[in-house]
C-alpha atoms as a PDB file:
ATOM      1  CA  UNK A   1     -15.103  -1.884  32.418  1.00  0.00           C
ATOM      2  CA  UNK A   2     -17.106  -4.657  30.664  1.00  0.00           C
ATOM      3  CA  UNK A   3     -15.192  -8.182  29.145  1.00  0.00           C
ATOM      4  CA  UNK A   4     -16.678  -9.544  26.143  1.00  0.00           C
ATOM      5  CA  UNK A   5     -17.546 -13.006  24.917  1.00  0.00           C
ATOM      6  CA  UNK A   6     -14.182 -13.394  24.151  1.00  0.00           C
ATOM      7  CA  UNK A   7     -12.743 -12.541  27.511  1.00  0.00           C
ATOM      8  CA  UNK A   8     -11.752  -8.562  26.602  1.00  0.00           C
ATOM      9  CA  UNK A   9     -11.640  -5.931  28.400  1.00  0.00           C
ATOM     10  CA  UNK A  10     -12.661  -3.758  25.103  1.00  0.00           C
ATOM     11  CA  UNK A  11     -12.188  -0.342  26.765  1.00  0.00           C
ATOM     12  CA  UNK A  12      -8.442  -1.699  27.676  1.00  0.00           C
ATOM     13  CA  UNK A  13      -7.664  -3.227  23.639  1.00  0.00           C
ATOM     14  CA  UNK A  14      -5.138  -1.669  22.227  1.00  0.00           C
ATOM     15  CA  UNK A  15      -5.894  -0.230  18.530  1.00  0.00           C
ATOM     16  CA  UNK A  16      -6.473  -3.044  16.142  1.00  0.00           C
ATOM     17  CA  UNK A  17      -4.294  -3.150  13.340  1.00  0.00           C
ATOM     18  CA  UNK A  18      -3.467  -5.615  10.288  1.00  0.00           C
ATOM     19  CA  UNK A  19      -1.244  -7.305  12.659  1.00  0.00           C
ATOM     20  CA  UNK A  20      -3.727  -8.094  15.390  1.00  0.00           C
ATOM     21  CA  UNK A  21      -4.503 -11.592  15.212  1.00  0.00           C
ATOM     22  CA  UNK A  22      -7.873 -12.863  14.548  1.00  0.00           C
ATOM     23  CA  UNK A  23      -8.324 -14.812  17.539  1.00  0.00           C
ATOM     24  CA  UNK A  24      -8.286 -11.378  19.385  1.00  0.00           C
ATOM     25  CA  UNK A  25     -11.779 -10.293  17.562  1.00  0.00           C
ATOM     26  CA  UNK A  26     -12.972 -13.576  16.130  1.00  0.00           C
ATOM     27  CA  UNK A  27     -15.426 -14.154  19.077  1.00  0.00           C
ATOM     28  CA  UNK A  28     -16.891 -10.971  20.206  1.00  0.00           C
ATOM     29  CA  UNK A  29     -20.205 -10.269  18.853  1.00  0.00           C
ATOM     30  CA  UNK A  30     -19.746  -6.819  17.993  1.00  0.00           C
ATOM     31  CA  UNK A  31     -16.212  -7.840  15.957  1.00  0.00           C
ATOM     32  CA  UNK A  32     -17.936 -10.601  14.444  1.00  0.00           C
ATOM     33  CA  UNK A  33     -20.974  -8.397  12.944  1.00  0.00           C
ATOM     34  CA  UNK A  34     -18.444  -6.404  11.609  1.00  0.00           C
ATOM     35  CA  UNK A  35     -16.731  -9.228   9.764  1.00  0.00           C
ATOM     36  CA  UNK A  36     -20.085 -10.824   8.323  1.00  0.00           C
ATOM     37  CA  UNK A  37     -20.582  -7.190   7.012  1.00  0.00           C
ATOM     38  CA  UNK A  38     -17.318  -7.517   4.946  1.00  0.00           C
ATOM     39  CA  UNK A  39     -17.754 -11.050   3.987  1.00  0.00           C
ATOM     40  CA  UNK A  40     -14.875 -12.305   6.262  1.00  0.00           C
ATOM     41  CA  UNK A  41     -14.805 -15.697   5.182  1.00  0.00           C
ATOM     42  CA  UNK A  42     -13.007 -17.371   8.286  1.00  0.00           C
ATOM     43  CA  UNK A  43     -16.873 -16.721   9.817  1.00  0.00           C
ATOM     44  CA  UNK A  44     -18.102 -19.450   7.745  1.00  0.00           C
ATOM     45  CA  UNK A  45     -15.068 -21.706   7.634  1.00  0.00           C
ATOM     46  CA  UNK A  46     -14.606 -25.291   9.458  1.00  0.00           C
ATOM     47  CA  UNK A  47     -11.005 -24.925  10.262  1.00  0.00           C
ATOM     48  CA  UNK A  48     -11.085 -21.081  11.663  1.00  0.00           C
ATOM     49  CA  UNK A  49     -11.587 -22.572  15.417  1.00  0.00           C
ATOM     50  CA  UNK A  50      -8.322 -23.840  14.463  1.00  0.00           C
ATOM     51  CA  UNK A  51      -6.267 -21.444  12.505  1.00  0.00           C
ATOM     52  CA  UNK A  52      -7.415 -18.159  14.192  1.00  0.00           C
ATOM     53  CA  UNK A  53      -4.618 -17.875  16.432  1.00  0.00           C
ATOM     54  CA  UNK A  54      -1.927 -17.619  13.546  1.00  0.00           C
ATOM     55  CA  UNK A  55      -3.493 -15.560  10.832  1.00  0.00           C
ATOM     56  CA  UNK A  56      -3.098 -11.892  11.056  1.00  0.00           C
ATOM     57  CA  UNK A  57      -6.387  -9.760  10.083  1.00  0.00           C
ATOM     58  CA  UNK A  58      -4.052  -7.895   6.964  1.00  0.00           C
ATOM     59  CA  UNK A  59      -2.899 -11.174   5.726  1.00  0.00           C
ATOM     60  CA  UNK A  60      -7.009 -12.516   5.488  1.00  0.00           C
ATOM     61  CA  UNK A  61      -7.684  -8.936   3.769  1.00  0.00           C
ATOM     62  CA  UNK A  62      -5.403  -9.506   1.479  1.00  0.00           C
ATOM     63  CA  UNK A  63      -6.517 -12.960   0.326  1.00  0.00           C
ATOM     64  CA  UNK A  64      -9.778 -12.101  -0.206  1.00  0.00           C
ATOM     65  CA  UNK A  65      -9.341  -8.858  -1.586  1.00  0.00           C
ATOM     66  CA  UNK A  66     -11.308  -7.299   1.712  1.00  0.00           C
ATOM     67  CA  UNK A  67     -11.058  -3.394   1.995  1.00  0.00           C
ATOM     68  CA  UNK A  68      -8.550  -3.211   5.146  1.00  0.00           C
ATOM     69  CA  UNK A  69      -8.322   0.040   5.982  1.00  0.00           C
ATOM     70  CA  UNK A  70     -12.798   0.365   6.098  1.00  0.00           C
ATOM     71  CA  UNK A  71     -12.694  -2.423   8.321  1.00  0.00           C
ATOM     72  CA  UNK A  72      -9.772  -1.504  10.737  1.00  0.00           C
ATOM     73  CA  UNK A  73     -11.832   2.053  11.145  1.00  0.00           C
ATOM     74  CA  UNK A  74     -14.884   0.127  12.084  1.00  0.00           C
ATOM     75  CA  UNK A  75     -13.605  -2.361  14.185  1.00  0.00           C
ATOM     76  CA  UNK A  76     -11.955   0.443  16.092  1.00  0.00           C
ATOM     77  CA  UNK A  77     -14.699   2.055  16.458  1.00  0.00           C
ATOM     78  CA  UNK A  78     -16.229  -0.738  18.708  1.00  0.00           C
ATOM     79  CA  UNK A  79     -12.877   0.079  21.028  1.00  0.00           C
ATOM     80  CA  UNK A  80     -13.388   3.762  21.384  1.00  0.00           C
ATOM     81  CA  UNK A  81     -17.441   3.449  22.500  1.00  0.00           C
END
């Protein structure tokens, strides 16, 4: 077992959905490469230190009209190595 920037255990995460809340990936290095592919614009944002606790990775997708289901898949992928 290994814990990540953010304090993980990644091998331990449970599957990360549109529910899981940012704050859960938002710091992790290989989570965050995986947003900056997709444009995630909370990476960029002033506030996000703030907010990332209540907003829900679907809801962001939605907003910004961010392909979901592509980035779920990848960010799971980082779960199952």
């Amino acid at each position: 077992m290994w814990l990540t920037a953010a304090g993980w255990l990644l091998n331990l995460m449970q599957e990360i959905t549109e529910e899981t809340a940012l704050s859960e990936v938002f710091d992790e290095p290989k989570f965050k490469g995986i947003l900056a592919k997709y444009n995630f614009p909370c990476l960029s944002c002033p506030f996000a230190q703030y907010e990332v606790k209540g907003l829900k990775i679907g809801n962001v997708c939605k907003m910004y009209g961010i392909d979901d289901k592509k980035l779920l898949k990848e960010l799971n992928e980082v779960i199952k190595k």
